[in-house]
Every structure is written in structure tokens, then in C-alpha cells.
Protein backbone atom coordinates (compact mmCIF):
# COMPACT_ATOMS: atom_id res chain seq x y z
CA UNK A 1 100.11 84.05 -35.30
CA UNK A 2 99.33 80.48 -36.61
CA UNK A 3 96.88 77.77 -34.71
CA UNK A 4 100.26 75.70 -34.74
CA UNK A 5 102.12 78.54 -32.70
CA UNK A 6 99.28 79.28 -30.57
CA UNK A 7 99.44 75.53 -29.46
CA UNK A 8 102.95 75.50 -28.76
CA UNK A 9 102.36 78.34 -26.37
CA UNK A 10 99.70 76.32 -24.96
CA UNK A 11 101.80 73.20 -24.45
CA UNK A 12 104.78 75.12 -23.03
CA UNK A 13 101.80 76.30 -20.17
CA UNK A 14 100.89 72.84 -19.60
CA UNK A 15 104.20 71.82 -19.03
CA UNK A 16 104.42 74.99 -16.33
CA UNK A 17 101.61 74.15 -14.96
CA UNK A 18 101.96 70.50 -13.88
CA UNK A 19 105.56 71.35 -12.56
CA UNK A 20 103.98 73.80 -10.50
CA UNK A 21 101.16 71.35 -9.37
CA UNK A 22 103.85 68.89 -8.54
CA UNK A 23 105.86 71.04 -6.35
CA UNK A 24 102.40 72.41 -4.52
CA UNK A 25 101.38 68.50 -4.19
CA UNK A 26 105.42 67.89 -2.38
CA UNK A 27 104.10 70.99 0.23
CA UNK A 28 101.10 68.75 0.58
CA UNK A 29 102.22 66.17 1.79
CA UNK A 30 104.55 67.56 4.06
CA UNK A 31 101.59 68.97 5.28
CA UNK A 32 100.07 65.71 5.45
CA UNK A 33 102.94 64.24 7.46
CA UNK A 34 102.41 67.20 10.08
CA UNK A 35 99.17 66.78 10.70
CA UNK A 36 99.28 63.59 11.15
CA UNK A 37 101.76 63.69 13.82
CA UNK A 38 99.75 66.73 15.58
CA UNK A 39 96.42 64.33 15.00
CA UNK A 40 94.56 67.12 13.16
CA UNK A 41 91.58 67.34 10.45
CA UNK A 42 92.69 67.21 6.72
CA UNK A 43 89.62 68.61 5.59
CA UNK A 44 89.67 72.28 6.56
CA UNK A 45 86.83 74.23 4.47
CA UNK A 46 87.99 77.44 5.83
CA UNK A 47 91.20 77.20 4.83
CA UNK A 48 90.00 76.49 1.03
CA UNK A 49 87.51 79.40 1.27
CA UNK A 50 90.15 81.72 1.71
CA UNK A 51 92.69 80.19 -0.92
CA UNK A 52 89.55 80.87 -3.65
CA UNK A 53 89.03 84.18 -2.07
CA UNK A 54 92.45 85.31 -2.58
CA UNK A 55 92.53 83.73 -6.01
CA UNK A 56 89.51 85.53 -6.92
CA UNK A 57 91.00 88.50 -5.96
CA UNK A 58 94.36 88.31 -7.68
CA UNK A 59 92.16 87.29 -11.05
CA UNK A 60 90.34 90.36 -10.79
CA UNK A 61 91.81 91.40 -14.43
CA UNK A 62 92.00 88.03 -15.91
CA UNK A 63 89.34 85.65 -18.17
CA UNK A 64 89.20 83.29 -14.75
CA UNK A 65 85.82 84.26 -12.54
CA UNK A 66 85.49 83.05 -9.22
CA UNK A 67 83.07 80.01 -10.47
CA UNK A 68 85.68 79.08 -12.44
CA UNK A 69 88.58 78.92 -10.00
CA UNK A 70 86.34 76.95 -7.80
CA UNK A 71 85.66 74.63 -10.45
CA UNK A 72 89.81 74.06 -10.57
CA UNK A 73 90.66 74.32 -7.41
CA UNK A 74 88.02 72.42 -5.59
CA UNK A 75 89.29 69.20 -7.54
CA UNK A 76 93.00 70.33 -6.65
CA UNK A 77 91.90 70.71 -2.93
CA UNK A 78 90.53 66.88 -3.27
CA UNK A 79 93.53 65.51 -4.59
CA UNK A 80 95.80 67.28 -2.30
CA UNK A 81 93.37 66.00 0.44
CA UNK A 82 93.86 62.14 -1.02
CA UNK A 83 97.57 62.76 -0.48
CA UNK A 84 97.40 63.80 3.00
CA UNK A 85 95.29 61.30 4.08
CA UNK A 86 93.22 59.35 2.03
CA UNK A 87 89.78 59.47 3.25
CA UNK A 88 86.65 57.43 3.28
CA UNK A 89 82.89 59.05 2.53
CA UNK A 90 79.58 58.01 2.90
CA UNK A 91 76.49 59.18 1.28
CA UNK A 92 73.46 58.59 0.67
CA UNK A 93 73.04 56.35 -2.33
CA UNK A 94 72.78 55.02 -4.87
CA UNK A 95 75.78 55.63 -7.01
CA UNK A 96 74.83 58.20 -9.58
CA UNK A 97 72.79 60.10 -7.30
CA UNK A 98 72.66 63.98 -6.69
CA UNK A 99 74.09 63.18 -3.37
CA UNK A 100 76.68 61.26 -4.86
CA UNK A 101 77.28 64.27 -7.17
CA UNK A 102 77.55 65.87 -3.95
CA UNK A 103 80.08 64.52 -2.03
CA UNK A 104 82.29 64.31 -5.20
CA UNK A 105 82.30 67.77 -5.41
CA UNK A 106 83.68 68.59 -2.24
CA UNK A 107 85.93 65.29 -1.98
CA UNK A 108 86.58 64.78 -5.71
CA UNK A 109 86.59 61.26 -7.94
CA UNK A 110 89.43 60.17 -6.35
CA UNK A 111 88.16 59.08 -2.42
CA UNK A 112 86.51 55.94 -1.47
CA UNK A 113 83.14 56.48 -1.45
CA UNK A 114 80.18 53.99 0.24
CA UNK A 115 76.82 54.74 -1.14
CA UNK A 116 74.11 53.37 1.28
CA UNK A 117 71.14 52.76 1.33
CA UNK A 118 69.26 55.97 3.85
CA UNK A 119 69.87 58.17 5.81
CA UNK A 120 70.48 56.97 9.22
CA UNK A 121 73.01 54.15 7.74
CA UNK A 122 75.23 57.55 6.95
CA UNK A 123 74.96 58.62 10.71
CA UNK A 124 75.70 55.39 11.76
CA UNK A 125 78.70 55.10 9.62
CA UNK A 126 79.91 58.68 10.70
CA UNK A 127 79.25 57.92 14.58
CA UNK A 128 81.02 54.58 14.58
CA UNK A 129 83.85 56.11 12.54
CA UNK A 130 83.40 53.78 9.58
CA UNK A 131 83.81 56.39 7.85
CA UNK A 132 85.32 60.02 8.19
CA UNK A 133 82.53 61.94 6.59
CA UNK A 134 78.78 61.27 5.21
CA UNK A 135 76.73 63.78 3.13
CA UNK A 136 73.35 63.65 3.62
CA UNK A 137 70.71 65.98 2.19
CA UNK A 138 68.79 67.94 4.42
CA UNK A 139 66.61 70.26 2.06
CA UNK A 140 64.84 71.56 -1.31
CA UNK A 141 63.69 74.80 -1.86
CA UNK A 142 60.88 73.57 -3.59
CA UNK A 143 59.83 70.46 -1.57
CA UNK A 144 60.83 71.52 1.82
CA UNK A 145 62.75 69.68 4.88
CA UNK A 146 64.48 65.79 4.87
CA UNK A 147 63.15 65.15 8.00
CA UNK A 148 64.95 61.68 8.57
CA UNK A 149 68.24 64.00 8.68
CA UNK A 150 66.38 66.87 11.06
CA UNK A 151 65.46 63.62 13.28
CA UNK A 152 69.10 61.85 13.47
CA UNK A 153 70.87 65.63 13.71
CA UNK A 154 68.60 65.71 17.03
CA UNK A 155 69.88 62.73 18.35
CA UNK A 156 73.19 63.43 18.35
CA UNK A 157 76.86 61.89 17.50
CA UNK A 158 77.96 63.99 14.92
CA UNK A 159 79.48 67.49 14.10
CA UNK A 160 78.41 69.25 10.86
CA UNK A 161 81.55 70.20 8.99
CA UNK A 162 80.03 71.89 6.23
CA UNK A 163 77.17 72.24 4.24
CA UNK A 164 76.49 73.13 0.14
CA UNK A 165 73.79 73.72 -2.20
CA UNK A 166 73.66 72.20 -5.30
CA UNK A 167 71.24 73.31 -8.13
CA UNK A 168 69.10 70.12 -8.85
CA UNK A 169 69.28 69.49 -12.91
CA UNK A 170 67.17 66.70 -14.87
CA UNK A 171 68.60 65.13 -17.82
CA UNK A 172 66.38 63.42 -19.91
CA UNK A 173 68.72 59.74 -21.11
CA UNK A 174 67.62 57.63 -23.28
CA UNK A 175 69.56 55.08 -25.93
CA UNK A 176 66.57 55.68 -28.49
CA UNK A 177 67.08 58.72 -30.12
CA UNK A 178 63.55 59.26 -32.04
CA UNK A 179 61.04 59.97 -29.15
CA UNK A 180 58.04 58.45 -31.17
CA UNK A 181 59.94 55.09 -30.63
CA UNK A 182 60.23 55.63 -26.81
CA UNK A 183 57.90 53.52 -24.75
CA UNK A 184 58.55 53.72 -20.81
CA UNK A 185 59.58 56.40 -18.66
CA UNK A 186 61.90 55.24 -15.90
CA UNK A 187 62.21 57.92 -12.62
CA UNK A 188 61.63 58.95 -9.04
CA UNK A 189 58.20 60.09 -8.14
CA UNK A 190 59.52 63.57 -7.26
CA UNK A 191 61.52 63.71 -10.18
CA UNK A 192 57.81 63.60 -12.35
CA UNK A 193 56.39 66.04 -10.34
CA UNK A 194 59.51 68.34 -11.18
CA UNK A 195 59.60 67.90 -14.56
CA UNK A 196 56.16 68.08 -15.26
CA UNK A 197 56.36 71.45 -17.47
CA UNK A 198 58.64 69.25 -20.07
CA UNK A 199 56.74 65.52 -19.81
CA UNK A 200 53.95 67.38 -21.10
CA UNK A 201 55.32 68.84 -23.74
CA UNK A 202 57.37 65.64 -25.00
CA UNK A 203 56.31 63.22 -23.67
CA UNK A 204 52.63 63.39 -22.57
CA UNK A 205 51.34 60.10 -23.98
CA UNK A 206 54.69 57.74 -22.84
CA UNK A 207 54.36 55.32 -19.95
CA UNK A 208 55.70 56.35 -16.34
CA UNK A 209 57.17 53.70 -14.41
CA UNK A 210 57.85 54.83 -10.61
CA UNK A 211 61.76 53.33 -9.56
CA UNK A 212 63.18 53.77 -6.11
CA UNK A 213 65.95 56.40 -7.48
CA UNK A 214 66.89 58.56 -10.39
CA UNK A 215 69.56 56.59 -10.28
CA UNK A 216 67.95 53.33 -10.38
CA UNK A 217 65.89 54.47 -13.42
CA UNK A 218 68.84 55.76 -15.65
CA UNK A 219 70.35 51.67 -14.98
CA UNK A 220 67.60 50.50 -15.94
CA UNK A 221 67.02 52.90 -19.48
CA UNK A 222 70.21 51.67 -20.54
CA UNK A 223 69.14 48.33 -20.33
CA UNK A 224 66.03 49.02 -22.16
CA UNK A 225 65.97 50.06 -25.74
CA UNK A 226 63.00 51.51 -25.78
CA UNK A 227 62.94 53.17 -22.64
CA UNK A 228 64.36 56.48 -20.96
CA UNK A 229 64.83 57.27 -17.67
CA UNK A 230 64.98 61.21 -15.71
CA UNK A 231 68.32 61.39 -13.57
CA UNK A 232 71.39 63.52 -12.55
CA UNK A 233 73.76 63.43 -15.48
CA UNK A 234 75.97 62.05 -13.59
CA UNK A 235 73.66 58.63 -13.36
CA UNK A 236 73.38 58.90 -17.21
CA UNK A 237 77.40 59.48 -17.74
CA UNK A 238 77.84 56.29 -14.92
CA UNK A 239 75.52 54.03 -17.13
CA UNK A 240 76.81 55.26 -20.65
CA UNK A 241 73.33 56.89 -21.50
CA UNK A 242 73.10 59.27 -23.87
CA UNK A 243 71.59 62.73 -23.00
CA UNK A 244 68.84 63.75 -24.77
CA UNK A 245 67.84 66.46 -23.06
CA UNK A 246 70.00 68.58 -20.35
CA UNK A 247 67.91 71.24 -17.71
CA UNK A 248 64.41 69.14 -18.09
CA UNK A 249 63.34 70.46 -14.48
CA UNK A 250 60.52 72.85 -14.58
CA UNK A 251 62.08 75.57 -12.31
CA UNK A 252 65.87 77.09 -12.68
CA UNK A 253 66.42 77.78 -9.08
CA UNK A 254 65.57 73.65 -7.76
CA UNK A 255 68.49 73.27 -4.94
CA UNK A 256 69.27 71.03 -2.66
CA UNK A 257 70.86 71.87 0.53
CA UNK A 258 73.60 69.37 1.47
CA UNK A 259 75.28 68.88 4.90
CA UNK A 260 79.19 67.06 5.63
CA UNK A 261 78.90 65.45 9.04
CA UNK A 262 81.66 64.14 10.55
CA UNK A 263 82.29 62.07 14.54
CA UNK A 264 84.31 64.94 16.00
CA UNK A 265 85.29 67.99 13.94
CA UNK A 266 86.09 71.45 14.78
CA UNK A 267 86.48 74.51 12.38
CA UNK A 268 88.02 77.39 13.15
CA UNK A 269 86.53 80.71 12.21
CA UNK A 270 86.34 81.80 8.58
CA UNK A 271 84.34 85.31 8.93
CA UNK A 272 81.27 84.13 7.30
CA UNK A 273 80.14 81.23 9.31
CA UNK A 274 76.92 79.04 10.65
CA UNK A 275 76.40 77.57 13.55
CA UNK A 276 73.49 74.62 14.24
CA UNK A 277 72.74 73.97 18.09
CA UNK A 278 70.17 70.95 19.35
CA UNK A 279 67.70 73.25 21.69
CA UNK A 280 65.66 70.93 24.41
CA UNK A 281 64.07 73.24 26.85
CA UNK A 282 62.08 73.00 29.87
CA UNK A 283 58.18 72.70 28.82
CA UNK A 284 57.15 75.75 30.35
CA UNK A 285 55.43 78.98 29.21
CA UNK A 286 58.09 81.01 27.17
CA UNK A 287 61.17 78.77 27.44
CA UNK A 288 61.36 79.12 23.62
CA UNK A 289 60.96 82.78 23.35
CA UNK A 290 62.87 83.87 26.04
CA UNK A 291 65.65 81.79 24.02
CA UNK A 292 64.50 83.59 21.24
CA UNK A 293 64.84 86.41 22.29
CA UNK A 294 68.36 86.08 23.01
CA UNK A 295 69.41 85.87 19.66
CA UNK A 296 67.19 89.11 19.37
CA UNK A 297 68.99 90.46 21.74
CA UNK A 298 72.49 90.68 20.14
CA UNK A 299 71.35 90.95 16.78
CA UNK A 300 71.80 87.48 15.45
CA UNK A 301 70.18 86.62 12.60
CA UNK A 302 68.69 83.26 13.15
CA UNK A 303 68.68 80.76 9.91
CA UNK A 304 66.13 78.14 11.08
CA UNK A 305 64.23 77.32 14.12
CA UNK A 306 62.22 73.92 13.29
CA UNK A 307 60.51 70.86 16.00
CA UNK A 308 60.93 67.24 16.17
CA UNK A 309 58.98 65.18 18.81
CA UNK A 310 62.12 64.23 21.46
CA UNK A 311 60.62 61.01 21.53
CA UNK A 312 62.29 60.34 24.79
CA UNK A 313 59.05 59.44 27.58
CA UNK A 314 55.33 58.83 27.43
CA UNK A 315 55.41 62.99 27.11
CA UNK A 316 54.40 65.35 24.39
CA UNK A 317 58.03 67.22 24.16
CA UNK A 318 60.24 68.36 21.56
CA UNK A 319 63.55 69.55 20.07
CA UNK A 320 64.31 72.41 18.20
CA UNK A 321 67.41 72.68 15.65
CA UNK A 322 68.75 76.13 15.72
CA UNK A 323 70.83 77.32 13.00
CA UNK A 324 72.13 80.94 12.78
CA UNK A 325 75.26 83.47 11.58
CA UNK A 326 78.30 83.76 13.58
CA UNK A 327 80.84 80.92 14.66
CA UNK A 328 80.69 79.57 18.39
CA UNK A 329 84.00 80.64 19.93
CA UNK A 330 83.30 84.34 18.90
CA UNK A 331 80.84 86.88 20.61
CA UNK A 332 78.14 87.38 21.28
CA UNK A 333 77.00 84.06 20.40
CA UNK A 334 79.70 82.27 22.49
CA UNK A 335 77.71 84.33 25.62
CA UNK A 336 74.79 83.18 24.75
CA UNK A 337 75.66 78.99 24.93
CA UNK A 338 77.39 79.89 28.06
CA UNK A 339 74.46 81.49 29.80
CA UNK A 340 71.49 78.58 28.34
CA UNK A 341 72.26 76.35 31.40
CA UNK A 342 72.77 73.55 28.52
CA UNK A 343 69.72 74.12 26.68
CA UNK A 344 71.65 74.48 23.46
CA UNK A 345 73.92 71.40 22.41
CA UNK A 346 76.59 73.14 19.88
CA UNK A 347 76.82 70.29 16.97
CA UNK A 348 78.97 72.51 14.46
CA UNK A 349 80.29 75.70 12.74
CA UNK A 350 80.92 75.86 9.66
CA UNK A 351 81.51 78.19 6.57
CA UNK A 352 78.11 79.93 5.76
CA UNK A 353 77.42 78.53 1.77
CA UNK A 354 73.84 78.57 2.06
């Protein structure tokens, strides 16, 4: 069969396709229209866990693997989720940034997105409903807990809808292409300290300059001509900077654990799901492990148990956030909120990605 054939077969799928996207998009938004009227959540991760779960089934035999129907159907989900109601997101910024990269990749490029400027201006946009949904990072599995979003989950305000990893990549951007011409090194502190393998072995003599963001420093590389910058490749694709280098990091597994918050949000059980509770117990010899212990107790495997200071008083106290398996309206974890005399504070349950 000729290349000219084989693309005639090709456009004759694309024209299948989009009809077929078109008529799913008219369910949409009749979907759109009833949830409105009921008053209920678009975003329903859930519901799109099972959809790629079935699809991965059904695809067992094909050339599609589950990463790749994700890939697809995440950015379907997004658009479909733009039709039913078209949301606003906050993150943490700036534009460009892995958080960024983030939130599109639940929400897609087609919502209105506010980058700003830390963390707690997400929570406050989420808790006075400026917004739907922020995404905030809460940790690296190399550099450990965000403890400005550990603090603010703590106080209170918000629900966790959902949380995601995403594997941390450095490009290395830079409009010069011959490195002996390349003067200054724009980047994030932690972003040199994570790419140190590779600076050493490229660029060991070539001046670091320290920015606020990776972001920041990929702007600023394009501006420069004889300058380069280490950032997501989505900063480098924002500010049209070539990529010299992809995968710069020094180890393969750097992720970032991301977390959707929303003002009031409520998922409903998915089989595989997380739940975070706020813990503030009485300061008194074994309050914590008898708590513990209750987890123990019905075999729940607990996720993280990790202090703040409660900062409420002249007093020494503190907070715990709790996060383990199982969703709150099932047993035997719904049992155990009932019976901790409001100890725990449920603040979300969500699908377990992490």
C-alpha cells in the first residue's frame, strides 16, 4: 500500500474522529446544563478515573497504553469541563512554572488561570471563592515538605479535591547555541542544587545568577544573548527559548507532589482513595497514640502523620495532618471520625495518585 493511501485512511479517521468528539462534546453539555440546575461539581476526578480505567481495559490488544490514553483523554476531560462550566484556577506562579504545568494538566490550556505570587494568596483565592480551584505544591521526594501549604491546610477553609505527582524535569534553554559563548546562568537556587551532576560537567566555569523562579530565569535568558537559564520546558516553550538540553536534573525519580483545593467539594468514592484529616488533640499523655492506634486498629494504612505549632495561645501545642487509604463515608474509617469526639477535622477524599 502507498504512503498516499495510507494517508487517506488516516484522514478518513480524522474525519471519524472529530464527528465523534462533537457528538460526545453535545452529551457534555447537556450534562453541563444538568448540573447546573442540580448545583453540582463539574470537576469529578472519580468519574475520569474510571472512564481511563475502562479505556485501558478495552485497549488491552491495541498500540494505545494506559499513559497514552491519559495523555488524550485528560485534555478531552478539560475541554469538556470548559463547556460545562468554564472554570477559573489559581496556582502558584509564575506563569511557566512546574505548578503552572500542573494545573494545566488536570484543567488543560483552555481555563483561566491566575498565577500568584505564594502560597497563601492561592488559599485565599480558593476560600473567598475567587476562584474555583488552586494547586499548590505540597512536596518533593528529594527536598522534603512545603510547609507554607502544611501550615494554611491546618488552618482550614478548604477541601482537597485531588492531588498528583509530577516528575520534576530541567531543561537547559538558551538562545546561544555554542556553550563556550555562554556567559551567565539564570535559575532557582534549588534548581542548582538539582542539577549539579550536569553544571559540572558543562558548565563548571559559567556564572550562576540566583532569580526568584525557574520561570523568572528562562524570561530573562531569552532576553540575554549570552545567557541561559534552567526551567520547566514549559517556561522555555512560553518565552520561545530554545532547548538545549532536555532531563538536566541529576536524579530520574525528582517529583513533586501537587494538591487541587477547592471552598467546598465532595467526592464520592472511587475504590482507591485518600483521605487528609486536621488532628488537634488534648495535650495529654497518649492522646496521639491512642489516635494512632485507631488506625492500627482496623488496619488502615496511614500515609502521613506530620506537626505544625497551632499557633493559637501563649501555649506550646500543635496540629497534626493525617493522611491515610480509604474514603470517609466508607468503614471503618467513617467509625473512627465518628468516635474522635472532633479531634479529626475531615478536609477531603480524594482519588489515591500518590
Amino acid at each position: 500500500m502507498s504512503l498516499e493511501l495510507l494517508r487517506q485512511q488516516i484522514d478518513e479517521l480524522d474525519e471519524q474522529i472529530i464527528g465523534l468528539l462533537n457528538r460526545r462534546m453535545e452529551v457534555v453539555k447537556q450534562i453541563g446544563q444538568f448540573k447546573r440546575d442540580q448545583k453540582t461539581v463539574v470537576y469529578r476526578p472519580e468519574r475520569e478515573k474510571f472512564i481511563i480505567e475502562r479505556l485501558d481495559k478495552l485497549s488491552s490488544t491495541g498500540l494505545l497504553n494506559r499513559a497514552a490514553i491519559e495523555a488524550i483523554y485528560l485534555e478531552i476531560f478539560a475541554v469538556s469541563r470548559h463547556l460545562e462550566l468554564s472554570e477559573k484556577i489559581a496556582y502558584l506562579g509564575p506563569e511557566g512554572s512546574f505548578c503552572h504545568q500542573a494545573a494545566e494538566s488536570r484543567f488543560g490550556a483552555i481555563s483561566t488561570y491566575f498565577p500568584l505570587p505564594n502560597i497563601s494568596s492561592v488559599f485565599e483565592a480558593v476560600t473567598t471563592e475567587r476562584v474555583r480551584f488552586g494547586v499548590v505544591p505540597i512536596e518533593n521526594n528529594q527536598e522534603g515538605t512545603v510547609q507554607e501549604s502544611i501550615d494554611r491546610l491546618l488552618e482550614g477553609g478548604v477541601q482537597i479535591v485531588a492531588e498528583l505527582a509530577l516528575p520534576i524535569h530541567f531543561s537547559f534553554a538558551s538562545q546561544q547555541e555554542d556553550m563556550r559563548k555562554i556567559k551567565r546562568i539564570y535559575s532557582k537556587d534549588i534548581a542548582f542544587g538539582q542539577c549539579r551532576k550536569f553544571l559540572n560537567d558543562y558548565a563548571k566555569d559559567i556564572e550562576r545568577k540566583e532569580v526568584a523562579s525557574t520561570s523568572l530565569a528562562a524570561k530573562l535568558a531569552s532576553e540575554d544573548p549570552e545567557g541561559a537559564a534552567l526551567c520547566a520546558e514549559v517556561a522555555a516553550k512560553l518565552y520561545n527559548l530554545p532547548v538545549l538540553f532536555s532531563n538536566v536534573q541529576d536524579s530520574s525519580n525528582n517529583r513533586t507532589r501537587f494538591l487541587i483545593l477547592s471552598k467546598t467539594f465532595s467526592n464520592q468514592p472511587s475504590g482507591q482513595d485518600k483521605s487528609s484529616f486536621v488532628a488537634q488533640l488534648s495535650n495529654e499523655p497518649g492522646s496521639l497514640a491512642n489516635l494512632l492506634n485507631e488506625f492500627n486498629s482496623a488496619h488502615i494504612n496511614l500515609n502521613r502523620v506530620e506537626s505544625r505549632p497551632a499557633r493559637e495561645g501563649n501555649a506550646f501545642n500543635y496540629k497534626f495532618l493525617i493522611e491515610c487509604d480509604g474514603h470517609v463515608s466508607n468503614e471503618p474509617l467513617k467509625s473512627i471520625v465518628e468516635n474522635s469526639q472532633n479531634a479529626l477535622k475531615w478536609i477531603g477524599s480524594y482519588v489515591k495518585e500518590c
